[in-house]
N, C-alpha and C. Protein backbone atom coordinates (compact mmCIF):
# COMPACT_ATOMS: atom_id res chain seq x y z
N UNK A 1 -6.29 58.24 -46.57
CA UNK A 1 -7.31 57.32 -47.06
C UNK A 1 -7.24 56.06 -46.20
N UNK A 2 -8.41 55.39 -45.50
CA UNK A 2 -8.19 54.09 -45.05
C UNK A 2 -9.04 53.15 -46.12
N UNK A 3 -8.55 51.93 -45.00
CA UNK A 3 -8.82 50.82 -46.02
C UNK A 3 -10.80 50.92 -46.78
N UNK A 4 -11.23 51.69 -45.34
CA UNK A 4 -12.87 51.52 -45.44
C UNK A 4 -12.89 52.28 -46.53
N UNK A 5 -12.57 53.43 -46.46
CA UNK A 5 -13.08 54.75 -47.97
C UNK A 5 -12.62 53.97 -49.17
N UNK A 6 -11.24 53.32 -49.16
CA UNK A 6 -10.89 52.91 -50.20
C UNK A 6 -11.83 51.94 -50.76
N UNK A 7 -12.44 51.17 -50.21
CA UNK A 7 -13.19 49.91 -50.79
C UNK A 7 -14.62 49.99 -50.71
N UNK A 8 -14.86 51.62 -50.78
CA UNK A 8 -16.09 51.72 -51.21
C UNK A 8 -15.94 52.34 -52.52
N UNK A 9 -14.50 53.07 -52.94
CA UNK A 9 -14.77 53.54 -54.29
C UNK A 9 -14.23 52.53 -54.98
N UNK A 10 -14.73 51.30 -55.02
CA UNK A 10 -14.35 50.60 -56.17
C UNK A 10 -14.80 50.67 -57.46
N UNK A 11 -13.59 50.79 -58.87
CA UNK A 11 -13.75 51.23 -59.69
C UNK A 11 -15.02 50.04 -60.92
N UNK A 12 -15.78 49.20 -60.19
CA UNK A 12 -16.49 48.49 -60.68
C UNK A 12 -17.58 48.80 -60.37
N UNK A 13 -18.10 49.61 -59.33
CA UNK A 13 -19.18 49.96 -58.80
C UNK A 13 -20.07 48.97 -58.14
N UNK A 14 -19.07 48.07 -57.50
CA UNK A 14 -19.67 47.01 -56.68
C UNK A 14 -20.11 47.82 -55.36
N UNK A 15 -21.12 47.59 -54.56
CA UNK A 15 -21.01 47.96 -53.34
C UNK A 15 -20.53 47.29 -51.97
N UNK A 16 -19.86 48.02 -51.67
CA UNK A 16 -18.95 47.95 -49.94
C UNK A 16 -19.98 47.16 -49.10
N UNK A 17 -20.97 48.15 -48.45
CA UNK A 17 -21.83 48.21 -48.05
C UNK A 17 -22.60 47.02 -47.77
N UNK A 18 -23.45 45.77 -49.23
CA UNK A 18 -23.74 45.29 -49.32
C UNK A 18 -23.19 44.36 -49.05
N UNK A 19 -21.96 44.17 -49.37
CA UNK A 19 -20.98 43.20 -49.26
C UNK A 19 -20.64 42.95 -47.92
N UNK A 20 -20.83 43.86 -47.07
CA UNK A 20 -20.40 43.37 -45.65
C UNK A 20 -21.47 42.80 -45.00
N UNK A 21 -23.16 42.80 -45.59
CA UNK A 21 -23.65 42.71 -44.69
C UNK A 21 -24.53 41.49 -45.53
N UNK A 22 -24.16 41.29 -46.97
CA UNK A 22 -24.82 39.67 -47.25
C UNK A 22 -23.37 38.54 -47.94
N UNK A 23 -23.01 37.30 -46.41
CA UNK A 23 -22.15 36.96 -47.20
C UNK A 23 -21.95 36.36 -48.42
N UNK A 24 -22.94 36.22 -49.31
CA UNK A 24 -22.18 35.39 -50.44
C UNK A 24 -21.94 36.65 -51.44
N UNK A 25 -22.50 38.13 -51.37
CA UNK A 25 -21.94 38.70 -51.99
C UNK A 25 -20.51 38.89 -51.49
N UNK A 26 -20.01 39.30 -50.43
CA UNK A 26 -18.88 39.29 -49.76
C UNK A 26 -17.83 38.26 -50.81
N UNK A 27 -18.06 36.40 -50.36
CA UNK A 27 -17.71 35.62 -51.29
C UNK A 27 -17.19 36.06 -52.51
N UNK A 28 -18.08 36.10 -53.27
CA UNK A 28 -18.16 36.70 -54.39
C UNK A 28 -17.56 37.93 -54.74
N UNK A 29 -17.23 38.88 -54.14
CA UNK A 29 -16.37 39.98 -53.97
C UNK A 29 -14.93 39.50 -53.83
N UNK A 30 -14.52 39.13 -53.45
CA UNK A 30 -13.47 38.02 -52.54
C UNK A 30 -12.87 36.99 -53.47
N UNK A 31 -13.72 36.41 -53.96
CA UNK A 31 -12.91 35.52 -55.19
C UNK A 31 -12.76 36.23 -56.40
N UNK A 32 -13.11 37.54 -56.82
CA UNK A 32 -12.90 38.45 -58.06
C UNK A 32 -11.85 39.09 -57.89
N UNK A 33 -11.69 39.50 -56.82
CA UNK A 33 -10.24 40.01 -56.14
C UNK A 33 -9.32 39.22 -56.14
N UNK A 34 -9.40 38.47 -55.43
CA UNK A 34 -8.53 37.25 -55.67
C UNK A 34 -7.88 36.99 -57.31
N UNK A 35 -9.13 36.74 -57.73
CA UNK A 35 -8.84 36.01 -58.90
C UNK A 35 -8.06 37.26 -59.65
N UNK A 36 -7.97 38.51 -59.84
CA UNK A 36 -7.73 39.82 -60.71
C UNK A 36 -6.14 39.84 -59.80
N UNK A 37 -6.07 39.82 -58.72
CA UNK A 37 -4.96 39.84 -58.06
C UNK A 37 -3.84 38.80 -58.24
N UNK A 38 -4.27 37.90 -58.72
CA UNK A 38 -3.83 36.31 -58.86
C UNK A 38 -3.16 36.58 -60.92
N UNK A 39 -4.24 36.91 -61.07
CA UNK A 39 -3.62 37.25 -62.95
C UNK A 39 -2.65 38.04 -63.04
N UNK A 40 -2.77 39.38 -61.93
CA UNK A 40 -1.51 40.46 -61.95
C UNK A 40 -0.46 39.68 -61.34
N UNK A 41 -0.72 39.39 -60.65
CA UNK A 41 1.06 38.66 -60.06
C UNK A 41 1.90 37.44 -60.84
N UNK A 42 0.70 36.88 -61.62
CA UNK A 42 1.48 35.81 -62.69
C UNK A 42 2.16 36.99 -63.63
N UNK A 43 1.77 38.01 -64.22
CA UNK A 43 2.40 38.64 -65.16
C UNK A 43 3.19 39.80 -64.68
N UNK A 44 3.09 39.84 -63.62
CA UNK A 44 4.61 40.54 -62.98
C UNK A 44 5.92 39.86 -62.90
N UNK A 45 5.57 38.25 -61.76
CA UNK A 45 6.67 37.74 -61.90
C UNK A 45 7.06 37.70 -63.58
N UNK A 46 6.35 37.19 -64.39
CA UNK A 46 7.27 36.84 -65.85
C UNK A 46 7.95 38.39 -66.05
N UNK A 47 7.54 39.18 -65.75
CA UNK A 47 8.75 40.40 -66.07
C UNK A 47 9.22 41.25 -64.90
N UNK A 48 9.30 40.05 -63.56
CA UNK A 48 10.30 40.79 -63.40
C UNK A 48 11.46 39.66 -63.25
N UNK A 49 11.27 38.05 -63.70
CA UNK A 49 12.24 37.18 -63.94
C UNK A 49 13.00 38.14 -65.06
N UNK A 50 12.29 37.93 -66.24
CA UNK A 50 13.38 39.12 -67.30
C UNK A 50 13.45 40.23 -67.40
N UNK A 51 13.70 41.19 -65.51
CA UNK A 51 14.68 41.94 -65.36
C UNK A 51 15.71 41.19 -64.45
N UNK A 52 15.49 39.97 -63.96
CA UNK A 52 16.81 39.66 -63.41
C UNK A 52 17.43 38.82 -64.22
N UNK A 53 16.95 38.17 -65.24
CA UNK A 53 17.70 37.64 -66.18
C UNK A 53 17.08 37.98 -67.62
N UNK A 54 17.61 37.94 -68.55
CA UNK A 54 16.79 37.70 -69.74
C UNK A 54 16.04 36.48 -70.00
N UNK A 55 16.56 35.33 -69.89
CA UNK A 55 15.91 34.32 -69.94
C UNK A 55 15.45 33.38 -69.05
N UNK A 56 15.14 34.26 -67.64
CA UNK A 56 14.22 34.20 -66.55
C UNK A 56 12.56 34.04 -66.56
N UNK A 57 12.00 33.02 -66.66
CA UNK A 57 10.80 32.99 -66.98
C UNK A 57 9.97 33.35 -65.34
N UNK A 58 8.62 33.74 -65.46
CA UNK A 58 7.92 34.07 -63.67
C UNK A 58 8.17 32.81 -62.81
N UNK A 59 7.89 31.66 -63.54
CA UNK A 59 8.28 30.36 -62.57
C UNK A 59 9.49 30.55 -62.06
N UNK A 60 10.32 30.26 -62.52
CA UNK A 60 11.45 30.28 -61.83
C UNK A 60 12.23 31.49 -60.92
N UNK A 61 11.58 32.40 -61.30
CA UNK A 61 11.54 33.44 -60.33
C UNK A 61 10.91 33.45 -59.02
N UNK A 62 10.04 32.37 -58.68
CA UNK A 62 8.75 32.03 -57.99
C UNK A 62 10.44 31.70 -57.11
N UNK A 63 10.91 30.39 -57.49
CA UNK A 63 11.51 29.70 -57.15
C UNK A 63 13.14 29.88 -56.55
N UNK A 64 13.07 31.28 -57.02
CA UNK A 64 14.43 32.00 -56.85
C UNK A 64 13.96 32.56 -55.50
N UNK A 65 12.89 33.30 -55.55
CA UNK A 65 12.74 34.22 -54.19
C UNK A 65 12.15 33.29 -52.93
N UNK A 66 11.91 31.80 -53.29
CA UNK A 66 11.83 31.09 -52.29
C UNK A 66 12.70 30.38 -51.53
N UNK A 67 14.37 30.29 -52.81
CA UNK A 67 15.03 30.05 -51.99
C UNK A 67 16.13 31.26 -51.22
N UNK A 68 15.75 32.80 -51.77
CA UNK A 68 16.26 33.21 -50.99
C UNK A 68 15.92 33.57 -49.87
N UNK A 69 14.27 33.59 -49.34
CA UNK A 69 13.58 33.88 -48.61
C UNK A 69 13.94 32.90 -47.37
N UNK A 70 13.82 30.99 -47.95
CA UNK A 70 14.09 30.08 -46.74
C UNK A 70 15.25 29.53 -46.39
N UNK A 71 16.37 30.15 -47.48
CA UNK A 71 17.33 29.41 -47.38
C UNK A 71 17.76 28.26 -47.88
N UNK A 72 18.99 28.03 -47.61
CA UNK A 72 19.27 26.39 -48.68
C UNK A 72 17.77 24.85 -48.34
N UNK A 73 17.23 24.81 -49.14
CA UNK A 73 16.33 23.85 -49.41
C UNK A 73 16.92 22.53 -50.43
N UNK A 74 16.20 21.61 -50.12
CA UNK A 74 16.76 20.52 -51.04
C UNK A 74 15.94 20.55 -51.52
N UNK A 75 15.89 19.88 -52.73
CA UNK A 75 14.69 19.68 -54.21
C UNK A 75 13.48 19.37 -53.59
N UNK A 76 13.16 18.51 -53.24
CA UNK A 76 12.14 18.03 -52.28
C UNK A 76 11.22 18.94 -51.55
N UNK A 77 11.88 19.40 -50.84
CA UNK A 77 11.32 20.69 -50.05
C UNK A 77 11.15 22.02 -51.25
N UNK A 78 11.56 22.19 -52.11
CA UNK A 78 10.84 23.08 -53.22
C UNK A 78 9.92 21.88 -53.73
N UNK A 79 9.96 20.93 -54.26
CA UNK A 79 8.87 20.39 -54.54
C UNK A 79 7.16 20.70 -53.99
N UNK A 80 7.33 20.16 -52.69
CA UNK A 80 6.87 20.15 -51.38
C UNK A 80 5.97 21.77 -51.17
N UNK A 81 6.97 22.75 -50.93
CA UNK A 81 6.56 24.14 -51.02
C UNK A 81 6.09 24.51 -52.20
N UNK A 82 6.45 24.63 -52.93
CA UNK A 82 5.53 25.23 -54.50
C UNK A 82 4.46 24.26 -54.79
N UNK A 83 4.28 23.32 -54.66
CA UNK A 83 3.59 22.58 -55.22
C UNK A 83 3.62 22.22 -56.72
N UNK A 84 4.82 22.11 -57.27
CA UNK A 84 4.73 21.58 -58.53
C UNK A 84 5.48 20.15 -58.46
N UNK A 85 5.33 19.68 -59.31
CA UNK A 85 5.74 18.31 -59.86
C UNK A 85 7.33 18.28 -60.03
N UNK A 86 7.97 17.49 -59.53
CA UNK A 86 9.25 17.63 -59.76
C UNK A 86 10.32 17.87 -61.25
N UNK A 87 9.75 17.01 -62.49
CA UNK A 87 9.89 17.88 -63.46
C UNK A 87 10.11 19.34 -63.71
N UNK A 88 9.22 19.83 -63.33
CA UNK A 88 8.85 21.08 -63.24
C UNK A 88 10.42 21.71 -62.97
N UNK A 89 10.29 21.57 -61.17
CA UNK A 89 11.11 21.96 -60.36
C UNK A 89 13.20 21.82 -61.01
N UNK A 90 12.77 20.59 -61.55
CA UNK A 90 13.74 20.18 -61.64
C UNK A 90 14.16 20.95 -63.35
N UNK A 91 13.83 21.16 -64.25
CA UNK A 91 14.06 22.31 -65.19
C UNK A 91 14.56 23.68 -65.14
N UNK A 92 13.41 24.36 -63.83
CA UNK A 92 13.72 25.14 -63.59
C UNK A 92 15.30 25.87 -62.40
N UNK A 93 15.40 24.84 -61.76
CA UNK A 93 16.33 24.66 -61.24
C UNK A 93 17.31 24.51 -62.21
N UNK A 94 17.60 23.90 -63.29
CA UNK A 94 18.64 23.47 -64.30
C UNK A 94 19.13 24.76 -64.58
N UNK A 95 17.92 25.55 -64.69
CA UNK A 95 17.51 26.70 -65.67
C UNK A 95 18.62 27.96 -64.48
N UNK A 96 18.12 27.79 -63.43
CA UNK A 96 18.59 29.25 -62.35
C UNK A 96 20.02 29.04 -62.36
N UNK A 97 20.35 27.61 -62.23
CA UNK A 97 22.11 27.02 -61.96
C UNK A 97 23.15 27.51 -63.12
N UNK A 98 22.53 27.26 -63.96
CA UNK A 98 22.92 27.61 -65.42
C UNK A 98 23.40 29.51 -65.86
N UNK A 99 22.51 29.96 -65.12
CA UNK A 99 22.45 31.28 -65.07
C UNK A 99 23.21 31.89 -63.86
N UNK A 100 23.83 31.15 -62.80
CA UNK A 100 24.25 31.55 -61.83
C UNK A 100 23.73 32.16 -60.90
N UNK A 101 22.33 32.26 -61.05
CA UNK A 101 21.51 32.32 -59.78
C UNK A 101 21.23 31.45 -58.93
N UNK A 102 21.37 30.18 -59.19
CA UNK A 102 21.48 29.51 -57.66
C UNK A 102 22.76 28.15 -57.68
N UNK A 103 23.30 28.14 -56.84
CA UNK A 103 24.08 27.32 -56.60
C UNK A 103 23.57 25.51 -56.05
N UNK A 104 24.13 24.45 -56.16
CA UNK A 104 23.48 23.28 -56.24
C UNK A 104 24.42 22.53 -55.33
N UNK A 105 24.34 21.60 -54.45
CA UNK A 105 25.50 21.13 -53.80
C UNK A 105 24.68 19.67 -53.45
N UNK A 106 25.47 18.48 -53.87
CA UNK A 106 25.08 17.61 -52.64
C UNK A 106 24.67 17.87 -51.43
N UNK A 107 23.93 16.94 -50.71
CA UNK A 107 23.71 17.11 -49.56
C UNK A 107 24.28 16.23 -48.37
N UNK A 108 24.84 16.83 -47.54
CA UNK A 108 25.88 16.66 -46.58
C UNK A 108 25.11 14.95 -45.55
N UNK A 109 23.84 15.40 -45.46
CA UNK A 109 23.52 13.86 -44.63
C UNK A 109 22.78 13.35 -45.56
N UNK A 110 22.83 13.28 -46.70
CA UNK A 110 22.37 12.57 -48.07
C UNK A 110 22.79 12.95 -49.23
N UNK A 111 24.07 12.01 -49.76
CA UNK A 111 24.83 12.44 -50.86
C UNK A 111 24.17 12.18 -52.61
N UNK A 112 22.97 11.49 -51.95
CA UNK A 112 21.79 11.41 -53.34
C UNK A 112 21.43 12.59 -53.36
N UNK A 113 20.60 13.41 -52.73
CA UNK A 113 20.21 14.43 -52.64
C UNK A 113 21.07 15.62 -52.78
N UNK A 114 20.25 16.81 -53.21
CA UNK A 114 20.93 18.21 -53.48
C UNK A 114 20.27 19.33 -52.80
N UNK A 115 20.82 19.95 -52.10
CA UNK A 115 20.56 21.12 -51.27
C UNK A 115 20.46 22.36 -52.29
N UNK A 116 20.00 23.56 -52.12
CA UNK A 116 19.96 24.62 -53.11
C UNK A 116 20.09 25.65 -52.75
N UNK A 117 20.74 26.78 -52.91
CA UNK A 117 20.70 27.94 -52.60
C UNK A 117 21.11 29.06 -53.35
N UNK A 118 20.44 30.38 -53.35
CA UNK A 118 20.31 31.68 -54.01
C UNK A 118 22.44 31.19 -53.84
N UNK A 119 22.77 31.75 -55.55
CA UNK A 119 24.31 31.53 -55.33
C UNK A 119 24.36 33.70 -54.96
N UNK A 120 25.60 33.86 -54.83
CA UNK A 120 25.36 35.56 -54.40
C UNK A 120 25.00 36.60 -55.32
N UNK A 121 25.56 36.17 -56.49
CA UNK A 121 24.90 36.96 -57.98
C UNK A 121 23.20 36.73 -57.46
N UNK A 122 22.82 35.44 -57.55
CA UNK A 122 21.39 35.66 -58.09
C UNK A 122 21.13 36.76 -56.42
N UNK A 123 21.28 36.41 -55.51
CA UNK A 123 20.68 37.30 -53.75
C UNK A 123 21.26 38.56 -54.22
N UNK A 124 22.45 38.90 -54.92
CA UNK A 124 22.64 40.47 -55.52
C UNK A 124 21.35 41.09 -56.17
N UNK A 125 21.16 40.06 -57.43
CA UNK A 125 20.12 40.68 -58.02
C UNK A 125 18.80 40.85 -57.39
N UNK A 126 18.12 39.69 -57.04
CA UNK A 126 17.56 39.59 -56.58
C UNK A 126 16.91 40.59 -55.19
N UNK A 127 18.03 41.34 -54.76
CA UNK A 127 17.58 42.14 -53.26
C UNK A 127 17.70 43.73 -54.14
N UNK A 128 18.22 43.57 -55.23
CA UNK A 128 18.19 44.81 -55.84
C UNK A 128 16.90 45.28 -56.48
N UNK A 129 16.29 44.28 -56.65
CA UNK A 129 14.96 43.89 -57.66
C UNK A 129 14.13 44.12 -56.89
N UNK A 130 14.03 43.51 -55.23
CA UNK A 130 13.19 43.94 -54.12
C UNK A 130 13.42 45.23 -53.81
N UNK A 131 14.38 46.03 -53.87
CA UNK A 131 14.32 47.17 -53.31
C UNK A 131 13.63 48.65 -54.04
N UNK A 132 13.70 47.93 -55.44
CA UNK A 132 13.02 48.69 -56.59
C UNK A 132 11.35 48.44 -56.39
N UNK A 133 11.32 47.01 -55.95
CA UNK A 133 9.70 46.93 -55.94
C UNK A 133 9.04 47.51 -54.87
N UNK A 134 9.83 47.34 -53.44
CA UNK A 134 9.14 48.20 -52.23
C UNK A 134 8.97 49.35 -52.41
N UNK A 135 9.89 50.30 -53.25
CA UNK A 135 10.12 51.89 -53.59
C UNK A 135 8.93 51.76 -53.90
N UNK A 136 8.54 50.95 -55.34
CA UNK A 136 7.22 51.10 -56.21
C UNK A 136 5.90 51.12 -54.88
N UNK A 137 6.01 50.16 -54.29
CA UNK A 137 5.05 50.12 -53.43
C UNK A 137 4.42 51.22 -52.45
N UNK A 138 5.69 51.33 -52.39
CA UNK A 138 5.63 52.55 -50.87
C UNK A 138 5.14 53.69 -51.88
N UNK A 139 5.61 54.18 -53.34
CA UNK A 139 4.99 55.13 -54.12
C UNK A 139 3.32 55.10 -54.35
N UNK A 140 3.02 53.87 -54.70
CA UNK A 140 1.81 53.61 -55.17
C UNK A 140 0.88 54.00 -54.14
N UNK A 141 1.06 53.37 -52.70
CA UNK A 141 0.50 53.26 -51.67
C UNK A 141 0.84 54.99 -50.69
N UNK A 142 0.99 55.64 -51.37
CA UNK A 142 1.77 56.68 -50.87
C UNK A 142 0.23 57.54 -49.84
N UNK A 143 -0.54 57.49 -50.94
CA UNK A 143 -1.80 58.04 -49.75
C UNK A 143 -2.43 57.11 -49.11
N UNK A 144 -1.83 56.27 -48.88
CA UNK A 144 -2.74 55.01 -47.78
C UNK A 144 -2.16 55.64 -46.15
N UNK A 145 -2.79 54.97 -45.38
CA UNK A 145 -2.55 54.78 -43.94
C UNK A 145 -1.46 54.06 -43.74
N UNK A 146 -0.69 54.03 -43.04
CA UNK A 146 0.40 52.96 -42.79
C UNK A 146 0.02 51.70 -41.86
N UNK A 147 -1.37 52.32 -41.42
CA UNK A 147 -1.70 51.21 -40.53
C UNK A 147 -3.01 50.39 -41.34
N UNK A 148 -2.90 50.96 -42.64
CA UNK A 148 -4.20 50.32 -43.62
C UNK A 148 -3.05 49.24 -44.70
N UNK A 149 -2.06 49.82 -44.71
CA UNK A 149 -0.67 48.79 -45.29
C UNK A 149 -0.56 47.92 -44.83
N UNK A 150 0.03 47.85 -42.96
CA UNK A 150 -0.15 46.79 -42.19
C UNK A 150 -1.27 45.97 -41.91
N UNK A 151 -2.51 46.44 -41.73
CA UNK A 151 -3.54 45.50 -41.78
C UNK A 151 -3.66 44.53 -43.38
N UNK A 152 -3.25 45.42 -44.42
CA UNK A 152 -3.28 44.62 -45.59
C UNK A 152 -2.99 43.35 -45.74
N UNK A 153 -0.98 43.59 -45.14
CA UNK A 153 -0.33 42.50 -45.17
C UNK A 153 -0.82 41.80 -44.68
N UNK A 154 -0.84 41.67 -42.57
CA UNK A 154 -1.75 40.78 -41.94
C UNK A 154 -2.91 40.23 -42.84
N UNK A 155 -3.59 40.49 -43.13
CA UNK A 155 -4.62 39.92 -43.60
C UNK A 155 -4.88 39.20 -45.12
N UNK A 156 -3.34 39.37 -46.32
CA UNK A 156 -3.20 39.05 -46.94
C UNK A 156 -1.88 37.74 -46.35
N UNK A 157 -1.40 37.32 -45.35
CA UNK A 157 -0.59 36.66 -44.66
C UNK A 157 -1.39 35.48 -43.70
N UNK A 158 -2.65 35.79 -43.54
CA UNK A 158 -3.58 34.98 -43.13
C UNK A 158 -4.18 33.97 -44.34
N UNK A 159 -4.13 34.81 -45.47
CA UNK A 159 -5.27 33.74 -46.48
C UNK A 159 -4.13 33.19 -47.02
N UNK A 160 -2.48 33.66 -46.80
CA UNK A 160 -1.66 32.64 -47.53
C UNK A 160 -1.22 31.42 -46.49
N UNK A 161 -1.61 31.77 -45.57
CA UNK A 161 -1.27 30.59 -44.55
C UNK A 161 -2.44 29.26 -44.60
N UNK A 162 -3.66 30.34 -44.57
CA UNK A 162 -5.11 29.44 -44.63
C UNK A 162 -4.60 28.42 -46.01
N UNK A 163 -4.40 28.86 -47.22
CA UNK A 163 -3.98 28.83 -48.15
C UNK A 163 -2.76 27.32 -48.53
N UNK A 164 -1.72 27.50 -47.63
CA UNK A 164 -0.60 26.61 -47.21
C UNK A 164 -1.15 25.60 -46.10
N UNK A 165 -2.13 25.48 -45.38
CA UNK A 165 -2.74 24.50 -44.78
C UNK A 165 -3.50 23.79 -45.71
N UNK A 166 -4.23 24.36 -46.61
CA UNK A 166 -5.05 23.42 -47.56
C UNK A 166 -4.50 22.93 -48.63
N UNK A 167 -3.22 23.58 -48.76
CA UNK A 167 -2.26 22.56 -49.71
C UNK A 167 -1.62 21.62 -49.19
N UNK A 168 -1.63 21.90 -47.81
CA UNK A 168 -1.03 20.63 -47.24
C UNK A 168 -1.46 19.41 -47.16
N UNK A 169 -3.06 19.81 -46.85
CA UNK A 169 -4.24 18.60 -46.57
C UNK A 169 -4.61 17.79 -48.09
N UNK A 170 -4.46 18.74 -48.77
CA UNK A 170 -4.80 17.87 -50.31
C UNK A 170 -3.82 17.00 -50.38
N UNK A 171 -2.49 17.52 -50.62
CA UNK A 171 -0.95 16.81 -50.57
C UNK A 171 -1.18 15.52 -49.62
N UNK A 172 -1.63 15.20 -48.35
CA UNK A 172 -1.57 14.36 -47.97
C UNK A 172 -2.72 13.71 -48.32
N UNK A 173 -3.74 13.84 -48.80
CA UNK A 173 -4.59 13.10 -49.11
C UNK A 173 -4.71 12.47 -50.31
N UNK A 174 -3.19 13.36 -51.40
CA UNK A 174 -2.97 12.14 -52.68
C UNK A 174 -1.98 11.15 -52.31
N UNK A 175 -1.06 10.93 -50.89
CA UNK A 175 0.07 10.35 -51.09
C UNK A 175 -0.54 9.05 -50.60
């Protein structure tokens, strides 16, 4: 199956077709996806925070796989990257430390500041949790193309970048 066959049988009976060739239906195609894609992933992370912890909520799971993804970050820089309010950040962080998923340290050229990082329990769980979800993936996706997978990503790696530029530009335009 490629990506084209696939996204003409959509189970809404939108048409493909049309969509490629007037853009605001396109648009409009595009932000429903989005938006349906955007609801499923809020209610994944919340369960699959409570399979790595019980009292792992999706936020902080957000926040777990970002710092194992970039590495030790200081508060700031999760601030910064997620875009939440430091409150926020700063709960949830209470919340992962507490649980032994992430470890907290001063910071070495600023002893105000705290550096953060996945402690090895939580990167245990955590890569165990990924390896269950790629299985799922690679199952789900099992009659796709491999080169309709890769174009996916690419192209779902583009609108999160497009995505991370326009959070940037807002961000500087409240400070």
């Amino acid at each position: 199956m490629t990506v084209d066959s696939a996204a003409r049988a959509t189970p809404d009976g939108s048409d493909v077709d049309r969509d490629r060739q007037d853009p605001h239906a396109a648009y409009v195609a595009l932000e429903r996806e989005v938006a349906l894609l955007l609801r499923r992933s809020r209610a994944i992370s919340g369960r699959l925070g409570g399979q790595l912890h019980q009292d792992l909520d999706g936020a902080a799971y957000g926040l777990l796989v970002l710092l194992d993804d970039a590495g030790p970050l200081r508060a700031s820089d999760v601030v910064a990257r997620l875009g939440l309010d430091k409150s926020t950040v700063s709960r949830q962080v209470a919340s992962l430390v507490d649980l032994g998923l992430v470890d907290r340290v001063a910071d070495p050229d600023d002893g105000r500041a705290q550096v953060l990082s996945t402690s090895e329990e939580g990167h245990r769980r955590l890569s165990r949790l990924r390896d269950a979800r790629r299985a799922r993936w690679e199952a789900d996706l099992a009659d796709w193309e491999t080169s309709d997978v890769a174009t996916l990503a690419v192209l779902l790696g583009r609108l999160n970048r497009l995505g991370e530029a326009h959070e940037a530009e807002v961000t500087s335009q409240t400070e």
